[in-house]
N, C-alpha and C. Protein backbone atom coordinates (compact mmCIF):
# COMPACT_ATOMS: atom_id res chain seq x y z
N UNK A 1 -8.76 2.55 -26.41
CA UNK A 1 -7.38 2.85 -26.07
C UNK A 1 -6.50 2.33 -27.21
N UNK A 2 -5.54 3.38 -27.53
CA UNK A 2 -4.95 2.31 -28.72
C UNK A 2 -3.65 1.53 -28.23
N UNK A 3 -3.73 0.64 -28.97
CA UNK A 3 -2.87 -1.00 -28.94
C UNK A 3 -1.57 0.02 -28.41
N UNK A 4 -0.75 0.57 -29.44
CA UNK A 4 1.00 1.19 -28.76
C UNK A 4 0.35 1.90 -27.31
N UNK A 5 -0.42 2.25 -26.86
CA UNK A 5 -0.50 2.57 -25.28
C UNK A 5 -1.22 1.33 -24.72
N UNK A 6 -1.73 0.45 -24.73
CA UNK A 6 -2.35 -0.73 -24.07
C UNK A 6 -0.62 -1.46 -23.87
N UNK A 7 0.25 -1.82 -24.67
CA UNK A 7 1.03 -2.75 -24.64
C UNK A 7 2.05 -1.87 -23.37
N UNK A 8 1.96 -0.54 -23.58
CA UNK A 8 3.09 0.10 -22.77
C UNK A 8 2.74 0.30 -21.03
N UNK A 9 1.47 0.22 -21.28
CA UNK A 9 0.69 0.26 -19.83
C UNK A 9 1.06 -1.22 -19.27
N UNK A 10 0.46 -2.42 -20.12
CA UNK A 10 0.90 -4.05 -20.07
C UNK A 10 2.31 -4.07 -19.27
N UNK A 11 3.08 -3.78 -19.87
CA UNK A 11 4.45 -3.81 -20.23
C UNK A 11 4.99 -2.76 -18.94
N UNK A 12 4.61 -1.76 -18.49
CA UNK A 12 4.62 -1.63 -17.09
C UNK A 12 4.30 -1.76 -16.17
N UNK A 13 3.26 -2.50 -16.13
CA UNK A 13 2.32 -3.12 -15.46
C UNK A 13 3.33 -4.38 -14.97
N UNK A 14 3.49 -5.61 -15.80
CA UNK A 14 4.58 -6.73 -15.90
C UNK A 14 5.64 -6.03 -14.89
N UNK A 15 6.67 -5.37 -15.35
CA UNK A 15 7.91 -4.23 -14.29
C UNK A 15 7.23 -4.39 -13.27
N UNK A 16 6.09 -3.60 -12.95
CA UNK A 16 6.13 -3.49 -11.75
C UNK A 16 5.59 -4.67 -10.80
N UNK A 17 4.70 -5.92 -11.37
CA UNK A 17 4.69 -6.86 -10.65
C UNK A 17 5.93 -7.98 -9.90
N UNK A 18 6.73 -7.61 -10.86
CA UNK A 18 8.12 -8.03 -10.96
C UNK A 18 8.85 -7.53 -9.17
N UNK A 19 8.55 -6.08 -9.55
CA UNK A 19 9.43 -5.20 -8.16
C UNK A 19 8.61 -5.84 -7.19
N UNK A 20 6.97 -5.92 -6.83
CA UNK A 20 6.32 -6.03 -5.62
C UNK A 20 6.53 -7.44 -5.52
N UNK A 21 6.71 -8.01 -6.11
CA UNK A 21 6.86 -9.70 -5.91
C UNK A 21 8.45 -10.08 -5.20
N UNK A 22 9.53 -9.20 -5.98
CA UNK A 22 10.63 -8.85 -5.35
C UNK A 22 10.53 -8.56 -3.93
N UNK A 23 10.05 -7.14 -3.84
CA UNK A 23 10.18 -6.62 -2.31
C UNK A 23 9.52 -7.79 -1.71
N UNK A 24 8.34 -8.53 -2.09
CA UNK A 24 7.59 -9.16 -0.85
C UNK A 24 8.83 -10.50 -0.80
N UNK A 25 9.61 -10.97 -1.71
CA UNK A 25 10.48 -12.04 -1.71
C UNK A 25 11.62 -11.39 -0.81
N UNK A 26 12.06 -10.29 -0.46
CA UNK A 26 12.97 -9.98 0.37
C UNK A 26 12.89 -9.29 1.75
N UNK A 27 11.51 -9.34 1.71
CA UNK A 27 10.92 -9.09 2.96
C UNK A 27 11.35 -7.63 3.35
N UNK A 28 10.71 -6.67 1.73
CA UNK A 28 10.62 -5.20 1.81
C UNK A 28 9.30 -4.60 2.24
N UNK A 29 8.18 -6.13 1.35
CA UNK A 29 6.92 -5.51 1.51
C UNK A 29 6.45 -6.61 2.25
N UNK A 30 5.41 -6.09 3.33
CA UNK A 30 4.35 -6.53 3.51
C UNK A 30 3.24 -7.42 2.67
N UNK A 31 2.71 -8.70 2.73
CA UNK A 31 2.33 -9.44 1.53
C UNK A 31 1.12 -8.86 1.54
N UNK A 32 0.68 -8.33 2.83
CA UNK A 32 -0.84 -7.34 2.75
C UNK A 32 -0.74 -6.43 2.37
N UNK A 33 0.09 -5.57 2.27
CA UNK A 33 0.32 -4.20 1.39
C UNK A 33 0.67 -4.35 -0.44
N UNK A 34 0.76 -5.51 -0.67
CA UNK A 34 1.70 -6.29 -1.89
C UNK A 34 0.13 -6.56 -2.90
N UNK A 35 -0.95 -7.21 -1.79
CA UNK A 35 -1.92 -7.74 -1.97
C UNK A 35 -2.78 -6.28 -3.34
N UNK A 36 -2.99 -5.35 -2.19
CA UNK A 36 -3.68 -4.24 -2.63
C UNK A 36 -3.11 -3.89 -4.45
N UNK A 37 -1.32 -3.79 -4.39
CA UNK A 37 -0.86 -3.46 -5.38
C UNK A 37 -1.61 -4.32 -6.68
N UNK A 38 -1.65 -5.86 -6.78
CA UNK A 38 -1.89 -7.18 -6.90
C UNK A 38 -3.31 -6.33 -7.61
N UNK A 39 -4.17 -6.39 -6.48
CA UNK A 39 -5.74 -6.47 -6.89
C UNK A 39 -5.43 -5.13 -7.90
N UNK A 40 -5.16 -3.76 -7.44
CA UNK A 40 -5.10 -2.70 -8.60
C UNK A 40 -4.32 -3.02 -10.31
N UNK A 41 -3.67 -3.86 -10.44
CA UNK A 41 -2.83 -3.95 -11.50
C UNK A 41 -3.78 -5.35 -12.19
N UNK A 42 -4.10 -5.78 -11.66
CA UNK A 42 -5.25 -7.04 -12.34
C UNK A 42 -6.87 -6.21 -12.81
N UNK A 43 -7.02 -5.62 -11.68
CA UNK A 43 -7.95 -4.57 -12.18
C UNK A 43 -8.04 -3.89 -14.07
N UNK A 44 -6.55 -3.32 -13.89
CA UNK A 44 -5.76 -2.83 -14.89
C UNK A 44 -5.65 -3.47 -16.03
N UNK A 45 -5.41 -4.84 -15.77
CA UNK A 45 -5.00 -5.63 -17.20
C UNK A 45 -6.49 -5.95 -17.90
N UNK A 46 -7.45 -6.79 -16.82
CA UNK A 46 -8.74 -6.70 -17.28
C UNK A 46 -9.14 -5.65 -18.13
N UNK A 47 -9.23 -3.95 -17.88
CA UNK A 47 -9.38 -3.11 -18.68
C UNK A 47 -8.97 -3.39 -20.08
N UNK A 48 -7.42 -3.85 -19.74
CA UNK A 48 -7.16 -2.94 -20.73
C UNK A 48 -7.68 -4.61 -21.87
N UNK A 49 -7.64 -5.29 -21.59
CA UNK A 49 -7.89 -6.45 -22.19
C UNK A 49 -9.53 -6.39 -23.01
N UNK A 50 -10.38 -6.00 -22.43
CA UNK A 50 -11.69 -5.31 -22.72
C UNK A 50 -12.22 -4.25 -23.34
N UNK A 51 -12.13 -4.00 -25.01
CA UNK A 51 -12.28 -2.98 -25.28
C UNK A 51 -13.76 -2.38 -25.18
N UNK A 52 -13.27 -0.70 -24.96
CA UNK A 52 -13.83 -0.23 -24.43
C UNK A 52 -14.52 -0.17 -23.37
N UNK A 53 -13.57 -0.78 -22.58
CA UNK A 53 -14.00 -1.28 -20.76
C UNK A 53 -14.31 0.56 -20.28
N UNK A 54 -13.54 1.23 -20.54
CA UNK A 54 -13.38 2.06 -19.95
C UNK A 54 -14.47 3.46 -20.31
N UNK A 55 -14.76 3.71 -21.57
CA UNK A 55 -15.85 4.04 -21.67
C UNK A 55 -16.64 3.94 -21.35
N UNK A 56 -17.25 2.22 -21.51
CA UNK A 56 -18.51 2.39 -20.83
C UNK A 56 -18.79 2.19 -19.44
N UNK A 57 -17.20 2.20 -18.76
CA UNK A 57 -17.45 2.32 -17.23
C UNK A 57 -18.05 3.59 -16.80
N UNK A 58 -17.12 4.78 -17.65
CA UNK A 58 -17.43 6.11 -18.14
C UNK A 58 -19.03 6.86 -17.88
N UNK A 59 -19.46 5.81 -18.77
CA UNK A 59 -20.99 6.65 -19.10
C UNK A 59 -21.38 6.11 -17.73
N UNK A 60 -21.66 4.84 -17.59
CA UNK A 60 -21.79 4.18 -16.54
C UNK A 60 -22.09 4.97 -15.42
N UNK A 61 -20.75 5.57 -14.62
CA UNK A 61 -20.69 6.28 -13.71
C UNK A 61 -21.44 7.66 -13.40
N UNK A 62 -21.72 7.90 -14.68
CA UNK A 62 -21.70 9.42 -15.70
C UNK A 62 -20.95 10.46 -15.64
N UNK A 63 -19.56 10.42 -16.08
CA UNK A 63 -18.91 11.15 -15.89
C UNK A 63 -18.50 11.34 -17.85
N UNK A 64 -18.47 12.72 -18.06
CA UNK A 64 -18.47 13.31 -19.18
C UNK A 64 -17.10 12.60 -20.17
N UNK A 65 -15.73 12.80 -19.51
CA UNK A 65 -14.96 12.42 -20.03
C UNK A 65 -13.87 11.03 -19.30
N UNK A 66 -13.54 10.02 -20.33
CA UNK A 66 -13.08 9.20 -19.64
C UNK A 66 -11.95 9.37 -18.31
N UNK A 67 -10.90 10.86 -19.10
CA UNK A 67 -9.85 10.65 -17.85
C UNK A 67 -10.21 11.56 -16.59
N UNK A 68 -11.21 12.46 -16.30
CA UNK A 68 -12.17 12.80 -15.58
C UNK A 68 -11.91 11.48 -14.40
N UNK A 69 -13.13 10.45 -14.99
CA UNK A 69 -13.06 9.38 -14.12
C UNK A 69 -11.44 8.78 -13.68
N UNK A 70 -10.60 8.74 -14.49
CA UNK A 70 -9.65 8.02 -13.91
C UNK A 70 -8.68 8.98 -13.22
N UNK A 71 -8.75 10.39 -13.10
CA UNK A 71 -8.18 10.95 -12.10
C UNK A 71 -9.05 11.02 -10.98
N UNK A 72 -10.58 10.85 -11.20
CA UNK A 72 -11.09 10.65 -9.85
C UNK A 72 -11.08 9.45 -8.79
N UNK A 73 -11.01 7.99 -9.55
CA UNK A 73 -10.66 7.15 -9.40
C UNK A 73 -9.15 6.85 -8.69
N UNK A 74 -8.22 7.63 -9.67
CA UNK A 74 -6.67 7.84 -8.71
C UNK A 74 -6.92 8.19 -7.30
N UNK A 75 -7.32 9.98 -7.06
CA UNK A 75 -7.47 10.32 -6.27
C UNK A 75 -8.21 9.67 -5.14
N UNK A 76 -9.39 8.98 -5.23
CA UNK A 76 -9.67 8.08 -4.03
C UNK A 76 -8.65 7.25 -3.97
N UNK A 77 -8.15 6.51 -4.55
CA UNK A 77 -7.25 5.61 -4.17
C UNK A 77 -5.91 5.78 -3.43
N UNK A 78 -5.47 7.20 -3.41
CA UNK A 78 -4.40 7.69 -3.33
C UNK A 78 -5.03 8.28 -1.25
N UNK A 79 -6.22 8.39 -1.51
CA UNK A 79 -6.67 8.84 -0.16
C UNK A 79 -6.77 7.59 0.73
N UNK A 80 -7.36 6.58 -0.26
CA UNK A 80 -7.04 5.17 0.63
C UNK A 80 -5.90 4.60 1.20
N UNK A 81 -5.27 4.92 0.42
CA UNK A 81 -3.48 4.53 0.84
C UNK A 81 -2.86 5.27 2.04
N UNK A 82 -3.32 7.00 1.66
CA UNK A 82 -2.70 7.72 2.67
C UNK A 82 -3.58 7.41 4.10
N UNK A 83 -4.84 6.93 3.95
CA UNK A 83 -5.38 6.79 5.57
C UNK A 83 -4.90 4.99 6.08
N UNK A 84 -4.84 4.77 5.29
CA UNK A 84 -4.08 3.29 5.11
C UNK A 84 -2.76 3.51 6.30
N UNK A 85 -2.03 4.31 5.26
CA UNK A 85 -0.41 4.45 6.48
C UNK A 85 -1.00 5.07 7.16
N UNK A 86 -1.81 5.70 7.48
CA UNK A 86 -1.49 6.71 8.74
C UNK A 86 -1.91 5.78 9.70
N UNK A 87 -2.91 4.76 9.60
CA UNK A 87 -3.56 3.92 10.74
C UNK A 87 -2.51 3.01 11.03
N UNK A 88 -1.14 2.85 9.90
CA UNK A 88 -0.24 1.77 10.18
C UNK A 88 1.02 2.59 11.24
N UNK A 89 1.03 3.78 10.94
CA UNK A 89 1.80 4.67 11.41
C UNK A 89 1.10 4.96 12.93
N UNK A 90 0.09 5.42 12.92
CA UNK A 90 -0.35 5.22 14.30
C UNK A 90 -0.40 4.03 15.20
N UNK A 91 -0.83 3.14 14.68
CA UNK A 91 0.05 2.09 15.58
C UNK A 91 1.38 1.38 15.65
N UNK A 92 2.23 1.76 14.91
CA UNK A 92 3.73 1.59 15.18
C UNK A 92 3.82 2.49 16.60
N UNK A 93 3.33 4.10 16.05
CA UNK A 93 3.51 4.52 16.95
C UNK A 93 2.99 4.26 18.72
N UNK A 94 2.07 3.90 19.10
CA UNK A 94 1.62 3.51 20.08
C UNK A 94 2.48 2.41 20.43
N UNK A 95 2.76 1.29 19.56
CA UNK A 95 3.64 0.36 20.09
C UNK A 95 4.98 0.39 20.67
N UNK A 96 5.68 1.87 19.93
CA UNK A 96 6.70 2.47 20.31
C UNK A 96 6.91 3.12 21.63
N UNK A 97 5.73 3.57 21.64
CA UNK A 97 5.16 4.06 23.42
C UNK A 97 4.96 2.96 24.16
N UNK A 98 4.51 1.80 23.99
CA UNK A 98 4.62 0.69 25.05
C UNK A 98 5.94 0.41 25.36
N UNK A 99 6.77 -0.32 24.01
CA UNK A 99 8.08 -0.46 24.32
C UNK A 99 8.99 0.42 25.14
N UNK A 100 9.12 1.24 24.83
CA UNK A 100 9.88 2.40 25.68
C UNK A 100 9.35 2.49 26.89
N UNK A 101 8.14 2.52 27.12
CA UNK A 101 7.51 1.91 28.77
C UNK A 101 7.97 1.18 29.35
N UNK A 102 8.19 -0.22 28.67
CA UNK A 102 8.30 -1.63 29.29
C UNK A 102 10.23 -1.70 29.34
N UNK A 103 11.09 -0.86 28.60
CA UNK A 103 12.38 -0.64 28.75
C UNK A 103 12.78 -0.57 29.95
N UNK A 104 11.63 1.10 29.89
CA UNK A 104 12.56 1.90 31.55
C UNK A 104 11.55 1.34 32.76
N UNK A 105 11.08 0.50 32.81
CA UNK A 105 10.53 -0.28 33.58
C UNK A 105 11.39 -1.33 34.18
N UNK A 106 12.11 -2.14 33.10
CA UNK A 106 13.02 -3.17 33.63
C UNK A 106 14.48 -2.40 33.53
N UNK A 107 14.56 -1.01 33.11
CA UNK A 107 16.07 -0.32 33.54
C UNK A 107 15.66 -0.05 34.91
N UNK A 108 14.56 0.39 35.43
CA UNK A 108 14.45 0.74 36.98
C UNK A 108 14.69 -0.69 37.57
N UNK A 109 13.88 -1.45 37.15
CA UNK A 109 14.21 -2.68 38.29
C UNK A 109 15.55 -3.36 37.91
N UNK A 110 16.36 -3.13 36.77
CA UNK A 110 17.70 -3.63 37.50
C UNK A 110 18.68 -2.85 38.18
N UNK A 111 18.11 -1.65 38.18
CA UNK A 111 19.13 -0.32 38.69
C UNK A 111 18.73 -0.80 40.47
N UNK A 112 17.24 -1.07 40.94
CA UNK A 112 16.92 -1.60 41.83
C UNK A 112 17.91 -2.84 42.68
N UNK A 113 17.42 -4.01 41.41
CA UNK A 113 18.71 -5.21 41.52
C UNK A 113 19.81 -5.07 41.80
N UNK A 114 20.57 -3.94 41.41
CA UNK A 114 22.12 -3.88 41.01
C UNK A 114 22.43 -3.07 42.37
N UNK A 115 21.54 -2.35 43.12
CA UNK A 115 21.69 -1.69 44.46
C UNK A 115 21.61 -2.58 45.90
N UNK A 116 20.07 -3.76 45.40
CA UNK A 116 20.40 -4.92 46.15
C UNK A 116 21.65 -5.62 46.49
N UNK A 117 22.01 -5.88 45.54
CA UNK A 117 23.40 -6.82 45.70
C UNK A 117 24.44 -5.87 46.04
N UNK A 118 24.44 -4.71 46.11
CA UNK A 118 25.56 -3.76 46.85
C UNK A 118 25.80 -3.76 47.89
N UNK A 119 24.60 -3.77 48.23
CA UNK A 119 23.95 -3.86 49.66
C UNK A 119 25.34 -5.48 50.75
């Protein structure tokens, strides 16, 4: 990889640890969702710190050309994420269905209450 793209990858890499360390300091992110970012971008620096990490991850794997692998590599990762939210999204959602249960549960029993004392 050459050095003017290693430093610019670095160098966005840095930015963006910056933002996730932010959000998790303002309580945007999740420190478990923060985590994942964390492990991928250390992943990253290792590479790039290692020449020719990536090649011979390359042959390694056997995949013909290096960015081959790293759009295949994206793409799982990008599938991990999306089944990621959806399992986080599905249970918001379910929890949203309890709550709203347990609402009109205690709106009936004070509508109950509030007829008692009419009484």
């Amino acid at each position: 990889m050459p050095i003017n793209l290693a430093i610019a990858v670095a160098i966005t890499f840095i930015i963006f640890m910056i933002m996730i360390i932010k959000n998790v300091k303002n309580r945007k992110l999740q420190l478990s969702y923060s985590i994942f970012w964390i492990l991928i971008g250390t992943i990253l620096i290792i590479v790039l710190l290692i020449p020719n990490c990536l090649n011979n991850i390359t042959k390694l794997l056997g995949f013909e050309v290096t960015s081959n692998m790293v759009f295949f590599i994206t793409i799982v990762i990008i599938f991990y994420l999306i089944l990621e939210l959806m399992i986080a999204l599905s249970k918001e959602s379910k929890r949203n269905v309890t709550l709203i249960q347990e609402i009109s549960m205690l709106k009936n029993r004070l509508v109950e209450l509030e007829k008692k004392i009419e009484k």
